[in-house]
Protein backbone atom coordinates (compact mmCIF):
# COMPACT_ATOMS: atom_id res chain seq x y z
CA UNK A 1 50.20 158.33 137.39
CA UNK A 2 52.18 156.02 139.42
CA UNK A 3 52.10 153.12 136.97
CA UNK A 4 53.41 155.63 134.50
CA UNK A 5 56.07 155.94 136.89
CA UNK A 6 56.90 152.23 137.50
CA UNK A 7 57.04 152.15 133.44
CA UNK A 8 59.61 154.34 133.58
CA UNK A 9 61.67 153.33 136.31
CA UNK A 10 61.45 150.12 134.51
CA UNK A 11 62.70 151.46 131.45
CA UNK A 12 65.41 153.18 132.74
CA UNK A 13 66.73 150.28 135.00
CA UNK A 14 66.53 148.34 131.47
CA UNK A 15 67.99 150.50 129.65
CA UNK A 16 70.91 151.10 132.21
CA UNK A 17 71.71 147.39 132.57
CA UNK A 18 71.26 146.14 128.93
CA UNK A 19 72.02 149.10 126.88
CA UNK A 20 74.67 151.45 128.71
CA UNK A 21 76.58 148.31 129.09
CA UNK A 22 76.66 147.99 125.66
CA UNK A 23 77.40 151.49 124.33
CA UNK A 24 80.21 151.79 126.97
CA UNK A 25 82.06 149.03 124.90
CA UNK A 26 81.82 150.36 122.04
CA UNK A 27 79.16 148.86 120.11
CA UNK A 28 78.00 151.15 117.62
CA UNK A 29 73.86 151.69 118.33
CA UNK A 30 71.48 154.03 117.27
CA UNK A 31 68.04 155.39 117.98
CA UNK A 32 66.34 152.62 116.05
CA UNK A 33 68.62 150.20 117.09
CA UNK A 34 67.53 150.58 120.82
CA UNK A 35 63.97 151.24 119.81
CA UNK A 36 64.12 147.50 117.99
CA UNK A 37 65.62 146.46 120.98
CA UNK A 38 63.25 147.90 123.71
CA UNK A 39 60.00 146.93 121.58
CA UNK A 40 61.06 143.42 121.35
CA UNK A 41 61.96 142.69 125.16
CA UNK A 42 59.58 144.74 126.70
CA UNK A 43 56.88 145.31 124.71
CA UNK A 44 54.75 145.92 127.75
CA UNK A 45 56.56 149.37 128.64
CA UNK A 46 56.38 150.64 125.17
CA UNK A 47 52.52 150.17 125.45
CA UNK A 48 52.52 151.30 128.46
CA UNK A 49 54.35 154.68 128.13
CA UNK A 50 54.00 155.36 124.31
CA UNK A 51 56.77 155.45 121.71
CA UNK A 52 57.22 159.11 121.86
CA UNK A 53 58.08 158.59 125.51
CA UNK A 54 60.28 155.73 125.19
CA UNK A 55 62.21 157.49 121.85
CA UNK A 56 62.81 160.64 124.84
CA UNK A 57 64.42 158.85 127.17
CA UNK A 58 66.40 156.27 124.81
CA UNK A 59 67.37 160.01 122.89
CA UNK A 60 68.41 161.33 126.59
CA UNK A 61 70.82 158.29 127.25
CA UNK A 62 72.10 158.35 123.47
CA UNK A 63 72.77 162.45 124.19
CA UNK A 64 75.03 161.51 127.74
């Protein structure tokens, strides 16, 4: 569905700006790390997608 979509779009831009940013200098973070990180500031997308969802495409940025 197309707010499944936006979720995700959301997610990714979030995870591109407030993660990558952070792996790229250096900073040592995991799976549940991110997953702590993502349910705290946006709860909302976590609900909205499902943790399964969210723990793929935190996994896919982790694997790049």
């Amino acid at each position: 569905s197309s707010i499944h979509q936006d979720a995700k779009q959301k997610l990714n831009s979030y995870l591109r700006t407030n993660i990558q940013p952070l792996m790229q200098i250096g900073r040592p973070l995991d799976l549940k790390e991110i997953m702590h990180r993502v349910n705290i500031r946006k709860p909302k997308l976590v609900q909205q997608l499902g943790k399964q969802q969210v723990q793929n495409m935190v996994q896919m940025l982790l694997d790049q």
